[in-house]
C-alpha atoms as a PDB file:
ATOM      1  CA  UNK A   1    -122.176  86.856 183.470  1.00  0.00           C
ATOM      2  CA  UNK A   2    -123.472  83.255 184.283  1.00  0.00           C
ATOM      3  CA  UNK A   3    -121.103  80.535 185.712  1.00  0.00           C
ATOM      4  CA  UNK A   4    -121.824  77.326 184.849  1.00  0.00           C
ATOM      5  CA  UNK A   5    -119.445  73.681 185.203  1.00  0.00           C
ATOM      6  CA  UNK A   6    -118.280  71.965 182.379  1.00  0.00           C
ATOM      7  CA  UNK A   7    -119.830  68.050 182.307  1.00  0.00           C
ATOM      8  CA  UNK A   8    -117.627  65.278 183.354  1.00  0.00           C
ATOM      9  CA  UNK A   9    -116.467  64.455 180.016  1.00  0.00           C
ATOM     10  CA  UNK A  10    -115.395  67.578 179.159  1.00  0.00           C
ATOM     11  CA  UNK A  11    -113.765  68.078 182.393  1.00  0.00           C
ATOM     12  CA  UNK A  12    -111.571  64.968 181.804  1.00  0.00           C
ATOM     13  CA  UNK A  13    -110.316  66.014 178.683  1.00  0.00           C
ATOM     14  CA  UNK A  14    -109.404  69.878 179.462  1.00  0.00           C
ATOM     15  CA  UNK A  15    -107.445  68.172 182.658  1.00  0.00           C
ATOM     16  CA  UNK A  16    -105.706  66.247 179.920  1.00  0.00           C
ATOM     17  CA  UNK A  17    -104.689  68.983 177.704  1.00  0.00           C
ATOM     18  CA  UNK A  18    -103.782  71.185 180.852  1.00  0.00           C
ATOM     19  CA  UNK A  19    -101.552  68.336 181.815  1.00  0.00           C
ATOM     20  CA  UNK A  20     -99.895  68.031 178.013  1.00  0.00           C
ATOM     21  CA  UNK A  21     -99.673  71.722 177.825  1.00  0.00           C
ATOM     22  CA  UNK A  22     -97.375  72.379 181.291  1.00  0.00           C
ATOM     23  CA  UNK A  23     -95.645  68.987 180.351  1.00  0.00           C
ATOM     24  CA  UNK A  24     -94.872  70.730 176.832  1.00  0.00           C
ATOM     25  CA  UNK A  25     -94.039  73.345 178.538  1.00  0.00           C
ATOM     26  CA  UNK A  26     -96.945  75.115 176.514  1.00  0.00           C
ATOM     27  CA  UNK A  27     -98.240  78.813 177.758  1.00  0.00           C
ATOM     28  CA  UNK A  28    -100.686  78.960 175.318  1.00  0.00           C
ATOM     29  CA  UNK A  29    -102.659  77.515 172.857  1.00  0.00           C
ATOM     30  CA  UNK A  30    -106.050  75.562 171.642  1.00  0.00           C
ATOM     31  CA  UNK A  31    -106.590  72.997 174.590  1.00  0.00           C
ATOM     32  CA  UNK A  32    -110.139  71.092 173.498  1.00  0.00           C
ATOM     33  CA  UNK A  33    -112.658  71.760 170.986  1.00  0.00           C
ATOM     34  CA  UNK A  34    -115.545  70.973 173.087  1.00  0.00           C
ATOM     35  CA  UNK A  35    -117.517  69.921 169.792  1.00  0.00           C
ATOM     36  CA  UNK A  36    -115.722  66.627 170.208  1.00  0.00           C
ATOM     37  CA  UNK A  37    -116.971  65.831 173.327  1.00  0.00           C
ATOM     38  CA  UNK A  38    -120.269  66.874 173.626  1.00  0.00           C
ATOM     39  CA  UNK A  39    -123.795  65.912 172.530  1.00  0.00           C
ATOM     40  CA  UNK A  40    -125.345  67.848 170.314  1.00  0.00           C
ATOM     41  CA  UNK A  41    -121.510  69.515 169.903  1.00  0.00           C
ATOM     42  CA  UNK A  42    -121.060  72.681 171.435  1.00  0.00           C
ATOM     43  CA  UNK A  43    -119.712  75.322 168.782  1.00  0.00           C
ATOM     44  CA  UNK A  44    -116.789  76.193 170.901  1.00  0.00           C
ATOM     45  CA  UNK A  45    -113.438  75.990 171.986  1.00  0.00           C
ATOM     46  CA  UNK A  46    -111.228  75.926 175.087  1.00  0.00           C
ATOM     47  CA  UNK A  47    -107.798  77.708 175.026  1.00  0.00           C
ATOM     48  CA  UNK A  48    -104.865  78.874 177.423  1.00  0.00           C
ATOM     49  CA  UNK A  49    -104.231  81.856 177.172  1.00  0.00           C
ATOM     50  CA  UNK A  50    -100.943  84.289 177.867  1.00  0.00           C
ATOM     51  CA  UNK A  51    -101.045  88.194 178.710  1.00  0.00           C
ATOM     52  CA  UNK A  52     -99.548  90.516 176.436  1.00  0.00           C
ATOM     53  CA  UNK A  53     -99.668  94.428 177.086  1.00  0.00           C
ATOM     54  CA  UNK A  54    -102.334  96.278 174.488  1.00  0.00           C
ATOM     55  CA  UNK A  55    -100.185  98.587 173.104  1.00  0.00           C
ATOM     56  CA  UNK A  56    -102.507 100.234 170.108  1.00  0.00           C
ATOM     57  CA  UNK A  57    -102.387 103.724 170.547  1.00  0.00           C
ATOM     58  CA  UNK A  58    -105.967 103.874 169.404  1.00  0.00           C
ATOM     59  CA  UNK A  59    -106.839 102.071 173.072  1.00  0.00           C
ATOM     60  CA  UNK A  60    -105.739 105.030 175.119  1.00  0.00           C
ATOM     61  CA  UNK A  61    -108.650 106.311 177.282  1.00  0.00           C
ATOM     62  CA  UNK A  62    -108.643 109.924 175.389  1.00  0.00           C
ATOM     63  CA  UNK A  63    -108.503 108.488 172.223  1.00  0.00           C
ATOM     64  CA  UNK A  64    -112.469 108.843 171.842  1.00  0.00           C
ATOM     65  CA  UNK A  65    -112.074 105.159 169.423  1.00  0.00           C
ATOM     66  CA  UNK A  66    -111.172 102.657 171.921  1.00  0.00           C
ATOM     67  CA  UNK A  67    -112.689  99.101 170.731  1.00  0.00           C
ATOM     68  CA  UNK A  68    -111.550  97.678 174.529  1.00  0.00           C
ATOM     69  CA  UNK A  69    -112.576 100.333 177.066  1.00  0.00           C
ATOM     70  CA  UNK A  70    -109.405 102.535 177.045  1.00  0.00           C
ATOM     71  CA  UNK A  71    -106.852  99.968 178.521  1.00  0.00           C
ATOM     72  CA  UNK A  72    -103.772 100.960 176.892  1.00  0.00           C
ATOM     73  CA  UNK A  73    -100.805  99.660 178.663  1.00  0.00           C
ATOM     74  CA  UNK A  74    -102.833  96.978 180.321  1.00  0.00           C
ATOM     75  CA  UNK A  75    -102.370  93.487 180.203  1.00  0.00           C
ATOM     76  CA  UNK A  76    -104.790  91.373 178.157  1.00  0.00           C
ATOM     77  CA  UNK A  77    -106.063  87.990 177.176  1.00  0.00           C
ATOM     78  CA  UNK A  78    -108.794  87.319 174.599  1.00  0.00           C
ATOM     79  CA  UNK A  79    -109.544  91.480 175.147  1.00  0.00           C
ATOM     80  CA  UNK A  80    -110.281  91.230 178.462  1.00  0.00           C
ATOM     81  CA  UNK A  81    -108.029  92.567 181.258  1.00  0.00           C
ATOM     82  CA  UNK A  82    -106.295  89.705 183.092  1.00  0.00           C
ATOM     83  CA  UNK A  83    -107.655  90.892 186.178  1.00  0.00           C
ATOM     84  CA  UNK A  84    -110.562  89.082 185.169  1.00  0.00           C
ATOM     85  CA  UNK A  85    -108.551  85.977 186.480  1.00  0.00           C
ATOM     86  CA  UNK A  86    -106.052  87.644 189.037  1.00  0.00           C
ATOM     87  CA  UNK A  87    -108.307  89.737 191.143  1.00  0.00           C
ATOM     88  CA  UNK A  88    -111.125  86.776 191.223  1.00  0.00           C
ATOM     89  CA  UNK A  89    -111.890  85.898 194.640  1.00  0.00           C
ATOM     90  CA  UNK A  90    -113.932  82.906 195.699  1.00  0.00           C
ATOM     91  CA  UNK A  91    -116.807  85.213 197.399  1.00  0.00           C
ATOM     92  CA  UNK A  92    -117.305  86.431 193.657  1.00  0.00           C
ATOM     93  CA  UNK A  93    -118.277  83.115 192.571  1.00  0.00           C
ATOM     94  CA  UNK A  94    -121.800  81.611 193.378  1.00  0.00           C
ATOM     95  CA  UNK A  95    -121.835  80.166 196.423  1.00  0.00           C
ATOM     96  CA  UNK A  96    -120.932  75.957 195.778  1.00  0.00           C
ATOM     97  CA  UNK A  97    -119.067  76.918 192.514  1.00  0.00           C
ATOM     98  CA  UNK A  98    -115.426  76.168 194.295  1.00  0.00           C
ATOM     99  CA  UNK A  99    -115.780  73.376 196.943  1.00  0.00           C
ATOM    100  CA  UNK A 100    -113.680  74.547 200.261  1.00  0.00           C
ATOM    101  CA  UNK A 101    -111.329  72.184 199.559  1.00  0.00           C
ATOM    102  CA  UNK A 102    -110.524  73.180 196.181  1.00  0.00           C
ATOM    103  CA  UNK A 103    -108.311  75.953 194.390  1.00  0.00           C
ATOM    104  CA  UNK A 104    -108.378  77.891 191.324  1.00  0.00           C
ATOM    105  CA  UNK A 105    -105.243  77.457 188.855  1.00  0.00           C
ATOM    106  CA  UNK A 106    -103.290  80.489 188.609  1.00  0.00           C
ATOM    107  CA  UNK A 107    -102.989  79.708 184.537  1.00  0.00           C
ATOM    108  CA  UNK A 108    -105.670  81.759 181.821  1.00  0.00           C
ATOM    109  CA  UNK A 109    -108.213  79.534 180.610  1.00  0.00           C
ATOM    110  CA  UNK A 110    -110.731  81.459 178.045  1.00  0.00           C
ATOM    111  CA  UNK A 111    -113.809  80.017 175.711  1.00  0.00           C
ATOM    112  CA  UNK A 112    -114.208  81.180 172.209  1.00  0.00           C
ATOM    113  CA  UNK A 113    -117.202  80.427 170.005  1.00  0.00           C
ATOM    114  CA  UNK A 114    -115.357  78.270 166.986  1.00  0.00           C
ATOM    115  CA  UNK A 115    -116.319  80.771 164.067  1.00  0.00           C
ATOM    116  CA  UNK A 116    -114.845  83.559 165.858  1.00  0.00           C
ATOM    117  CA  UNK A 117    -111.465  81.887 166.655  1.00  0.00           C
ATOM    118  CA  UNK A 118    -110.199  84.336 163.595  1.00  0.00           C
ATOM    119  CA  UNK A 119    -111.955  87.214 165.599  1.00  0.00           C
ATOM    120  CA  UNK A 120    -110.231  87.306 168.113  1.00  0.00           C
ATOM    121  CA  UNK A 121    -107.065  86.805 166.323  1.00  0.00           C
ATOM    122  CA  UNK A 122    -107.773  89.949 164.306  1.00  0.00           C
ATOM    123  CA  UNK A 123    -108.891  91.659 167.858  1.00  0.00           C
ATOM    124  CA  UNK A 124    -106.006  90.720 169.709  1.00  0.00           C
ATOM    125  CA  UNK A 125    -103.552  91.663 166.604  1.00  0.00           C
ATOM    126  CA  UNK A 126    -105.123  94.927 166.436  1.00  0.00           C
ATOM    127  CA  UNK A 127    -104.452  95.334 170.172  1.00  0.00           C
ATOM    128  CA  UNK A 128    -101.031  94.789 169.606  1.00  0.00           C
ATOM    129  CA  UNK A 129    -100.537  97.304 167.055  1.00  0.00           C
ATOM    130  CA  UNK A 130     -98.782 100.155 168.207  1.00  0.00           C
ATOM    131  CA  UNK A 131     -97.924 101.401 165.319  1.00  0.00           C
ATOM    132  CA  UNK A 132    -102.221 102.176 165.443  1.00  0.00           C
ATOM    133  CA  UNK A 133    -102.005 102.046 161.972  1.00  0.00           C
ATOM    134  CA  UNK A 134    -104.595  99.238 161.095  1.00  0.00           C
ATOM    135  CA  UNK A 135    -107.832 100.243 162.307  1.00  0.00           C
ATOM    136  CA  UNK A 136    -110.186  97.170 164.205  1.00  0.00           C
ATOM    137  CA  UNK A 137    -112.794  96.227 161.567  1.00  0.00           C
ATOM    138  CA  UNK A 138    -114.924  93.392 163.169  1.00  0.00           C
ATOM    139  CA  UNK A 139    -118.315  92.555 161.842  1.00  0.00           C
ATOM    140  CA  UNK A 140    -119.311  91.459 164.988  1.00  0.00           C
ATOM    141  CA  UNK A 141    -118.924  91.106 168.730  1.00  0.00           C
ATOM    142  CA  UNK A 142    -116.018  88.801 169.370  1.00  0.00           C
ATOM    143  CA  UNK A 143    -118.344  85.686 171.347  1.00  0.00           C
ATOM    144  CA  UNK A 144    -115.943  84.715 174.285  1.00  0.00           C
ATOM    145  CA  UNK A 145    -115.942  84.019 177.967  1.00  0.00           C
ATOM    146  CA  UNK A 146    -113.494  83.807 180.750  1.00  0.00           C
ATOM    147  CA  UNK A 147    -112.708  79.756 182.302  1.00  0.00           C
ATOM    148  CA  UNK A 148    -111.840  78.420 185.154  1.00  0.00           C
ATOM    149  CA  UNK A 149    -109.895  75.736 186.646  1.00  0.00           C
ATOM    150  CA  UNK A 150    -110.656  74.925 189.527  1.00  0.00           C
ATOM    151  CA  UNK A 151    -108.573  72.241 191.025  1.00  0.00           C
ATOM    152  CA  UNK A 152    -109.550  69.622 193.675  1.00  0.00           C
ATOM    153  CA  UNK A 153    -107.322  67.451 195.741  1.00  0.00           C
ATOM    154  CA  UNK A 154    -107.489  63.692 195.627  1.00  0.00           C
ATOM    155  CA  UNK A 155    -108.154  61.937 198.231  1.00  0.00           C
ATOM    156  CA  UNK A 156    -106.106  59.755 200.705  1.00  0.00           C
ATOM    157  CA  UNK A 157    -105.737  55.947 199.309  1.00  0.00           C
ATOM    158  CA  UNK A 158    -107.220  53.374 201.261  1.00  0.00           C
ATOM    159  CA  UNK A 159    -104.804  51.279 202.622  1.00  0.00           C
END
C-alpha cells in the first residue's frame, strides 16, 4: 500500500464536504468526486463511510468460500475491517505523512474507483446477507483504498 496526499484543491473541497456532512449530521455518503477537481480528472471518488457487522454466513472462516478473508461478525467498511482506521498508529505512516502537530479524524474516509461505485454496493450487500442466500458474483476486484484525514490546527491570529 502507497500513501500519497491529496493536492490542495482537492484537499479544500473534501474539508468542505466533511464540514456539510457533520453539519447534516451525515455518517455516510459520497463526499467529492475528485474528477471535478482535478486535471486530467481522476476516475474516482471520495466517500464517508459507516461500519456495519458482515453478517453473510458464507464469510465465516470455515466456510472454505469467503470473498473477505473469513471476517464474519466483524465490522466493515468498503470490505475492509475498520481496524484499518482504528488500530492506525502514526509510526505506521511514512515518516512526514502526519505533521506532529496534526491529528487523524476518528471518522471513515474510503476511495472508490467511479465505475466500481456499484461494486462495492453489490460487495457490501452481499456482506450483509445473512440469509447467505445470494452468492457474491463480481467480475472483478472491487478498486478501493482506505483515506485519511488528517487534521491540522490553525494557527494563532496576529494581533
Amino acid at each position: 500500500s502507497q500513501w500519497f496526499e491529496y493536492d490542495e484543491n482537492v484537499s479544500f473541497h473534501l474539508t468542505r464536504a466533511h464540514e456539510e456532512m457533520l453539519a447534516d449530521n451525515l455518517k455516510e455518503g459520497l463526499m467529492v468526486d475528485l474528477s471535478a477537481f482535478t486535471n486530467p480528472p481522476a476516475p474516482y471518488q471520495v466517500w464517508r463511510g459507516a461500519p456495519f457487522t458482515i453478517t453473510n454466513p458464507r464469510e465465516r472462516p470455515t466456510s472454505g468460500i469467503a470473498v473477505c478473508g473469513g471476517r464474519y461478525g466483524k465490522q466493515s467498511v468498503a470490505g475492509f475491517d475498520v481496524d484499518l482506521w482504528r488500530g492506525l498508529s502514526e509510526s505506521e505512516l511514512p515518516q512526514g505523512v502526519i505533521p506532529s502537530v496534526a491529528s487523524v479524524s476518528a471518522h471513515i474516509f474510503y476511495q472508490v474507483r467511479c465505475t466500481h461505485v456499484k461494486l462495492l454496493s453489490d460487495l457490501t450487500s452481499y456482506l450483509q446477507d445473512s440469509s447467505g442466500n445470494s452468492p457474491l458474483q463480481l467480475p472483478k476486484q472491487v478498486a478501493r483504498r482506505a483515506v485519511l484525514m488528517i487534521y491540522q490546527p490553525m494557527g494563532d491570529a496576529a494581533p
